[in-house]
N, C-alpha and C. Protein backbone atom coordinates (compact mmCIF):
# COMPACT_ATOMS: atom_id res chain seq x y z
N UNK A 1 0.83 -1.19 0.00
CA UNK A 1 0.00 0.00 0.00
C UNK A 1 0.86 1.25 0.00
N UNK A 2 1.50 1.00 1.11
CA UNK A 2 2.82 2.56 0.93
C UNK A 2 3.65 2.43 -0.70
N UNK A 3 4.14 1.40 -1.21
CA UNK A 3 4.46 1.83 -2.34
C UNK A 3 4.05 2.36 -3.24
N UNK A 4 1.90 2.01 -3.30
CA UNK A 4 1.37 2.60 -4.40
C UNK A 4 1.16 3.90 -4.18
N UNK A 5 1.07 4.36 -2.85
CA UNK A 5 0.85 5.66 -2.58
C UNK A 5 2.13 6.35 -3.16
N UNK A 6 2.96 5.84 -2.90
CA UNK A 6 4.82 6.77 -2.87
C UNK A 6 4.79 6.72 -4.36
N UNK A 7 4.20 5.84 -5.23
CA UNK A 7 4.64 6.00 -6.90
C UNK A 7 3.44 6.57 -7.09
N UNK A 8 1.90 7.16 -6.54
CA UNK A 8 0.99 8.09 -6.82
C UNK A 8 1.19 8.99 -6.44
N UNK A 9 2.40 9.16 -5.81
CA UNK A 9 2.81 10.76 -5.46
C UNK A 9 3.68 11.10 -6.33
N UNK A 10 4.59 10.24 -6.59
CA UNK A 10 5.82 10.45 -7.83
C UNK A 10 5.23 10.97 -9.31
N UNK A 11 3.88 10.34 -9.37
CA UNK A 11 3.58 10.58 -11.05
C UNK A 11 2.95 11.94 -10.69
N UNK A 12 1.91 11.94 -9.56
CA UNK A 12 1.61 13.23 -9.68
C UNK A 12 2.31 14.70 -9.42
N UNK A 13 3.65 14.39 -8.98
CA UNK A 13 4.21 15.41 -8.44
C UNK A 13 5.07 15.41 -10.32
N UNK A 14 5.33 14.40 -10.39
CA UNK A 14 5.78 14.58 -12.15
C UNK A 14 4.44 15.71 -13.12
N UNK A 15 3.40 15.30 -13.13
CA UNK A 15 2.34 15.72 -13.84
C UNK A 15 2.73 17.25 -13.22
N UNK A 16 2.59 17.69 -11.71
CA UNK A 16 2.97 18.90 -11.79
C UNK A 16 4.02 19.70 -11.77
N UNK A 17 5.44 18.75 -12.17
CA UNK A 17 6.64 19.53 -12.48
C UNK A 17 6.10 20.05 -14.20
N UNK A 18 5.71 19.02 -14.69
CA UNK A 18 5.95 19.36 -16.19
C UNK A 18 4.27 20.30 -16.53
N UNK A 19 3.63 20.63 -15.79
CA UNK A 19 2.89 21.80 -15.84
C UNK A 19 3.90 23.04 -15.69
N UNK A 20 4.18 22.79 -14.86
CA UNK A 20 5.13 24.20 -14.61
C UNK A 20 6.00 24.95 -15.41
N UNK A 21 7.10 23.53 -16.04
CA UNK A 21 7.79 23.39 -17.07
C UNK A 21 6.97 24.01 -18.79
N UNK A 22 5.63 23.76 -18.31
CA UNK A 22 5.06 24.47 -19.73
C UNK A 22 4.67 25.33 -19.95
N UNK A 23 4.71 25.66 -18.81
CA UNK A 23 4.47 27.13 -18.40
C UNK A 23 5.72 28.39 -18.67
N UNK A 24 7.17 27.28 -18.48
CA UNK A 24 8.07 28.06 -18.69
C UNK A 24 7.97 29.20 -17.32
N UNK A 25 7.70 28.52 -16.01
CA UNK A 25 7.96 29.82 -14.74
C UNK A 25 8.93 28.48 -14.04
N UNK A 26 9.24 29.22 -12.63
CA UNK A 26 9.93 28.57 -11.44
C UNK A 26 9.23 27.82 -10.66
N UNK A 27 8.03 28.24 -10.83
CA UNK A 27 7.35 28.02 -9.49
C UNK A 27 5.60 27.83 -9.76
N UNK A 28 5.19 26.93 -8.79
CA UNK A 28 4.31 26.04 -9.23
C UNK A 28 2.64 27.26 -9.12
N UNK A 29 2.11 27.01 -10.25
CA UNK A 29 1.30 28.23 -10.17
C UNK A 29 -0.42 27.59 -10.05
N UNK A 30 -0.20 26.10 -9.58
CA UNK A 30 -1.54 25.95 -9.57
C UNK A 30 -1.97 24.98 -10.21
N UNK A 31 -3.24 24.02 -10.33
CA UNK A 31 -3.64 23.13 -11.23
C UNK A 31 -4.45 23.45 -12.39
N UNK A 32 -4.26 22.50 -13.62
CA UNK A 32 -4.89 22.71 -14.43
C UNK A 32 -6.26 23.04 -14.44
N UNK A 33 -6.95 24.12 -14.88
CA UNK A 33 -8.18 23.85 -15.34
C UNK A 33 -8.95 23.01 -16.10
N UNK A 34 -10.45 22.42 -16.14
CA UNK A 34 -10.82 21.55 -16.64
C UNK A 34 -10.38 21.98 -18.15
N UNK A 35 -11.03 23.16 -18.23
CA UNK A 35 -10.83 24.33 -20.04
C UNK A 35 -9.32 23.73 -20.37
N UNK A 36 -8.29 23.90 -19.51
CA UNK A 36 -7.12 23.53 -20.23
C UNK A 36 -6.66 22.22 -20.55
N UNK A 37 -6.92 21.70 -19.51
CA UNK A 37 -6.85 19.76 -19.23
C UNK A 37 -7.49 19.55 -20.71
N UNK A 38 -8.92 19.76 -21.20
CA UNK A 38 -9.33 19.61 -22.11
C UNK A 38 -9.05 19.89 -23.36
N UNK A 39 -8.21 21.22 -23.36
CA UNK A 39 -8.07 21.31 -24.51
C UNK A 39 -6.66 20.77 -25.01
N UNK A 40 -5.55 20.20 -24.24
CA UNK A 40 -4.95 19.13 -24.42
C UNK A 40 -5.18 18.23 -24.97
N UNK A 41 -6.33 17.24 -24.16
CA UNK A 41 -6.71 15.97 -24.61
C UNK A 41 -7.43 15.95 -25.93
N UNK A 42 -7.87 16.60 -26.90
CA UNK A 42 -8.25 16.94 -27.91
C UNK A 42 -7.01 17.39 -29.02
N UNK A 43 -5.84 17.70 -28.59
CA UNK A 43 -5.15 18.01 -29.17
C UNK A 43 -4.37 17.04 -30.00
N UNK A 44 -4.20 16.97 -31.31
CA UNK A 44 -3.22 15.92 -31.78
C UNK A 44 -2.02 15.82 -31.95
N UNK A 45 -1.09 16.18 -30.97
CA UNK A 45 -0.03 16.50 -30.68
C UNK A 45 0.94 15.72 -29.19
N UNK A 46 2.01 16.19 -28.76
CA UNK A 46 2.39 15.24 -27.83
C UNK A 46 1.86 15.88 -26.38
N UNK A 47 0.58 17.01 -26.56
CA UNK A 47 -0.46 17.18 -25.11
C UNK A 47 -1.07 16.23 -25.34
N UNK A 48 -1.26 14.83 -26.10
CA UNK A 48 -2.37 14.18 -26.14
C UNK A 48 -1.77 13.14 -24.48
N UNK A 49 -0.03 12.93 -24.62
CA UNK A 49 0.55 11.80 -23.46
C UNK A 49 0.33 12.44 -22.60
N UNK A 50 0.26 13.52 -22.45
CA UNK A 50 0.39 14.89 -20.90
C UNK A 50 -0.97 14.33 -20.86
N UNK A 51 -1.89 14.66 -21.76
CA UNK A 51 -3.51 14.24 -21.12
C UNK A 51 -3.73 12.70 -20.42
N UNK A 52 -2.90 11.94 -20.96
CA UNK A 52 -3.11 10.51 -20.84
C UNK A 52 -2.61 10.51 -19.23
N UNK A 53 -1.48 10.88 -19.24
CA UNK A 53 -0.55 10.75 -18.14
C UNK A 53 -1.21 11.53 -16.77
N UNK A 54 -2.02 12.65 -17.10
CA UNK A 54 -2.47 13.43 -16.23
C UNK A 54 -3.48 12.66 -15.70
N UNK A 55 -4.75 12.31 -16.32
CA UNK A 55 -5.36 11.43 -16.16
C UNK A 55 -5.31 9.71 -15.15
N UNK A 56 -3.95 9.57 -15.83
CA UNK A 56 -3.34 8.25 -15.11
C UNK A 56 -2.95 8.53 -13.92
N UNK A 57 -2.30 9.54 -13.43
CA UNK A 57 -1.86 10.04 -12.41
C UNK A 57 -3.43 10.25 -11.51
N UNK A 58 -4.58 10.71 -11.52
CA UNK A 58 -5.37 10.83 -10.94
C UNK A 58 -6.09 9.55 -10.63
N UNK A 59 -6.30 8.59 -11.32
CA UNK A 59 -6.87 7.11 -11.48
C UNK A 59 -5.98 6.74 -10.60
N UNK A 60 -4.65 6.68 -10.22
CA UNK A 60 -3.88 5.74 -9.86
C UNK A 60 -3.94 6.41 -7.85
N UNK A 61 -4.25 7.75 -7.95
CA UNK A 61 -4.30 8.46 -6.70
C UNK A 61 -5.77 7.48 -6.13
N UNK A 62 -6.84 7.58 -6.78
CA UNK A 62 -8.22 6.91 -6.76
C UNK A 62 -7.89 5.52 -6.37
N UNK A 63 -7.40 4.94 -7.07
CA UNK A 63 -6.93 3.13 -6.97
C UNK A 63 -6.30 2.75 -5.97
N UNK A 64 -5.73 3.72 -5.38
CA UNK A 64 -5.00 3.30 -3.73
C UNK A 64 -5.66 3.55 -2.80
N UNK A 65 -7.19 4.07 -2.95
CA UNK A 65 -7.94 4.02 -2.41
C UNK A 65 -8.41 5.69 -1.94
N UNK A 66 -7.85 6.60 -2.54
CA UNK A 66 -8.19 8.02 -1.57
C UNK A 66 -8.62 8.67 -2.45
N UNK A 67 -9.40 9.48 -1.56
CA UNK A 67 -10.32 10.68 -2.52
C UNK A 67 -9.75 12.00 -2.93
N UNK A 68 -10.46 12.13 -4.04
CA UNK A 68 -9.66 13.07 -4.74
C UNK A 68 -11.24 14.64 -4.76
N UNK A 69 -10.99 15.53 -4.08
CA UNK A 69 -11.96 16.37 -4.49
C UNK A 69 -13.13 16.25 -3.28
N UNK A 70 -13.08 15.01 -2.26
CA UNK A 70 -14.21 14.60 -1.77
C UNK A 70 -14.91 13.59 -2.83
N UNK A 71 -14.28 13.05 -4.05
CA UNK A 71 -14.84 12.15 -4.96
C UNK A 71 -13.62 10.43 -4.66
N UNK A 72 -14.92 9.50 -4.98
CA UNK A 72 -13.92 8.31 -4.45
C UNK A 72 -14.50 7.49 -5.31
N UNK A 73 -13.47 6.28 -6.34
CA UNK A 73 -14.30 5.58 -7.40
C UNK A 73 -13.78 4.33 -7.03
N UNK A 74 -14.61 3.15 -7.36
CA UNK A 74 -14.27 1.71 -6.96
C UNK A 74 -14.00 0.88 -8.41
N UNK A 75 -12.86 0.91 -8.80
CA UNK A 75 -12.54 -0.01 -10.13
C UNK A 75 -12.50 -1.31 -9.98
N UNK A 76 -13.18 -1.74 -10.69
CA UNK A 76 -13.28 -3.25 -10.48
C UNK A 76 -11.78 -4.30 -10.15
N UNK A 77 -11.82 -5.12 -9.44
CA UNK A 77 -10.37 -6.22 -9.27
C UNK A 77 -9.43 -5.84 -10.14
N UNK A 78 -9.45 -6.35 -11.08
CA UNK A 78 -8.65 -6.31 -12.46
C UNK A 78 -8.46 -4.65 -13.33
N UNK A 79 -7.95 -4.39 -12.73
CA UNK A 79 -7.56 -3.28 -13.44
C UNK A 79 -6.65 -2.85 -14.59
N UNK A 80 -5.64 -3.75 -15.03
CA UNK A 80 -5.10 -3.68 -16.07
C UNK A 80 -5.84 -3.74 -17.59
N UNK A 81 -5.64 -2.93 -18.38
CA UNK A 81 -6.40 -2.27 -19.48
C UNK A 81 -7.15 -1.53 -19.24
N UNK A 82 -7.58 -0.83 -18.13
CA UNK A 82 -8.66 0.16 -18.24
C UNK A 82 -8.49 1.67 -17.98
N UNK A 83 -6.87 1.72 -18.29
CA UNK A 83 -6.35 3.53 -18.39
C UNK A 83 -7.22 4.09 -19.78
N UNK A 84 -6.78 3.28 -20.69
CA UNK A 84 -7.04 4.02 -22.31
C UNK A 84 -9.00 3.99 -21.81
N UNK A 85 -9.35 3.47 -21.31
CA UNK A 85 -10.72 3.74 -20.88
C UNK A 85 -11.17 5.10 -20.08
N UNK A 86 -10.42 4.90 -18.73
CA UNK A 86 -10.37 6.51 -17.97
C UNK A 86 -10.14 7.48 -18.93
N UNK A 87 -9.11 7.14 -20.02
CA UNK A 87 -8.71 8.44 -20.03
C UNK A 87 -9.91 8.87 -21.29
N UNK A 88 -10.73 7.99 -21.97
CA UNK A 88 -11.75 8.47 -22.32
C UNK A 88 -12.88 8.90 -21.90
N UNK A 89 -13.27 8.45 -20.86
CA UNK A 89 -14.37 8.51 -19.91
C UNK A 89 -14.16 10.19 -19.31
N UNK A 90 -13.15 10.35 -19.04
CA UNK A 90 -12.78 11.67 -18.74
C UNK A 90 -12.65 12.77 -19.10
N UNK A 91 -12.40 12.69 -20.79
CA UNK A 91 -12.27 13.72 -21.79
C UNK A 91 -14.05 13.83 -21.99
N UNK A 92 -14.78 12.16 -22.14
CA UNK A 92 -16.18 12.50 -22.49
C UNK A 92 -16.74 13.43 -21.25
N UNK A 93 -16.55 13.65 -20.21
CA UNK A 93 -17.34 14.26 -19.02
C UNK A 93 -16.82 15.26 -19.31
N UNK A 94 -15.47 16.06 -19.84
CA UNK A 94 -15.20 17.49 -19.99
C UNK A 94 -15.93 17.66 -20.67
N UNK A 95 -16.01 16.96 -22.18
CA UNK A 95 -16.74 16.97 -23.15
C UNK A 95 -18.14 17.51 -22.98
N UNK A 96 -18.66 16.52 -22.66
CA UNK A 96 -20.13 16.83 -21.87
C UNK A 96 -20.56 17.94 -20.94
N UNK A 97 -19.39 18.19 -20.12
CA UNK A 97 -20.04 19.32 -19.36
C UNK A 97 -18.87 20.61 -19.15
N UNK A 98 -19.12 21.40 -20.25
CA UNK A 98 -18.56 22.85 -20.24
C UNK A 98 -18.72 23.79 -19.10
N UNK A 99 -19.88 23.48 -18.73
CA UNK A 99 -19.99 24.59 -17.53
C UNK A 99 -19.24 24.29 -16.50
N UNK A 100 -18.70 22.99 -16.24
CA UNK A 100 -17.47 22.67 -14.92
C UNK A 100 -16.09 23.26 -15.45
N UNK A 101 -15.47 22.66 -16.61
CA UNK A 101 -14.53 23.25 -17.11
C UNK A 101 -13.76 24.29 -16.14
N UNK A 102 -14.60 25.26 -16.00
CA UNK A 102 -14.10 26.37 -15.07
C UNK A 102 -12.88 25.95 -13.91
N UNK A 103 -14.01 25.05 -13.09
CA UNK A 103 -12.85 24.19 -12.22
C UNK A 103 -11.66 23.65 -12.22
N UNK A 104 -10.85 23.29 -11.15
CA UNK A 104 -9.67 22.65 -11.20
C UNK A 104 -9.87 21.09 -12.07
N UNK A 105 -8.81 21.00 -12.85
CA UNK A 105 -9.22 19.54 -13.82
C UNK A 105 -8.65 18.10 -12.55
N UNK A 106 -8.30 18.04 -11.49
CA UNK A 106 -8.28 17.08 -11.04
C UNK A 106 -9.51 16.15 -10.02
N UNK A 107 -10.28 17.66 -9.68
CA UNK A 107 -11.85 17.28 -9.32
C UNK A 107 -12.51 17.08 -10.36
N UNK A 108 -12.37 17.21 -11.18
CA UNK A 108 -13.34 16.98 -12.70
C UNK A 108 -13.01 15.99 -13.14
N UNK A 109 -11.76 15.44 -13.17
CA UNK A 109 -11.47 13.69 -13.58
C UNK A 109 -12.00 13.00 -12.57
N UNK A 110 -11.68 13.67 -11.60
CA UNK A 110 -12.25 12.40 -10.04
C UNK A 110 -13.66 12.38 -10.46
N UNK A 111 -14.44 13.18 -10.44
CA UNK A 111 -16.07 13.21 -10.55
C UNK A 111 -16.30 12.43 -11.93
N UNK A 112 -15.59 12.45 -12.73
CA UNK A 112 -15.93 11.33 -14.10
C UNK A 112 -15.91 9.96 -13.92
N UNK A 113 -14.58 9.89 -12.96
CA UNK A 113 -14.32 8.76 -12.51
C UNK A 113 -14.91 7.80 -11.09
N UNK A 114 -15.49 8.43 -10.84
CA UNK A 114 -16.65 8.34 -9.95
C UNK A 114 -17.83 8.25 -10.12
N UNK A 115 -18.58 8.77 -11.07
CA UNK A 115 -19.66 8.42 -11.57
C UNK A 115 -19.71 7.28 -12.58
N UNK A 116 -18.38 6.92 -13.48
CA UNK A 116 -18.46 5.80 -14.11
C UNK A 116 -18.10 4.43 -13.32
N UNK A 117 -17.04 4.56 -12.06
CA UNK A 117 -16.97 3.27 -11.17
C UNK A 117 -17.55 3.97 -9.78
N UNK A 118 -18.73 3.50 -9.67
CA UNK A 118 -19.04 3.95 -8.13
C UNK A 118 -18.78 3.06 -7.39
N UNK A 119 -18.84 3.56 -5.93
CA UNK A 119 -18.44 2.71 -5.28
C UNK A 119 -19.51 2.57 -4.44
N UNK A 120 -20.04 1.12 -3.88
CA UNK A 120 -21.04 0.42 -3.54
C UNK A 120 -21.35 1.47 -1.87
């Protein structure tokens, strides 16, 4: 359990070095918006792995069991193959709902991902 936590901290603390890094500042200015998260993942370019990865990084925070946002999702046993799934499920809920966008994009993946695996 401590390891999955210590490598869900590693990817996500990765996801937010290389925000920063794209930002081109020093210093960490905050999380993505849903608006931006999104307009990544739509992009056909190499924001499409940043989307994937961002995404993965939040699923994998979820999968060790902790909530993200006050949102908490229950993935079934077997979890191998079902990133390229999140990470659609997730773009469809930006997709779908513009008016959240506004928000931070890591409560907005949790809430996608939560409404598609609930937990009992």
């Amino acid at each position: 359990m401590k390891i999955r936590i210590s490598m869900s901290a590693a990817i996500l603390a990765t996801v937010l070095g290389l925000s920063v890094r794209a930002q081109g500042q020093n210093t960490f200015t905050g999380f993505r918006s849903g608006s931006e998260l999104f307009e990544l993942c739509i992009a056909n370019s190499t924001a499409d792995s940043y989307c994937s990865g961002y995404i993965a990084g939040i699923e994998d925070v979820l999968v060790a069991g902790n909530a993200v946002n006050g949102f908490k999702a229950c993935f079934p046993g077997n979890t191998s193959g079902i990133s390229q799934n999140v990470v659609t499920i997730a773009v469809a809920y930006l997709r779908d709902h513009p008016e959240l966008r506004l928000f931070y994009a890591p409560g907005l993946v949790a809430a996608a991902l939560a409404r598609a695996f609930p937990c009992p």
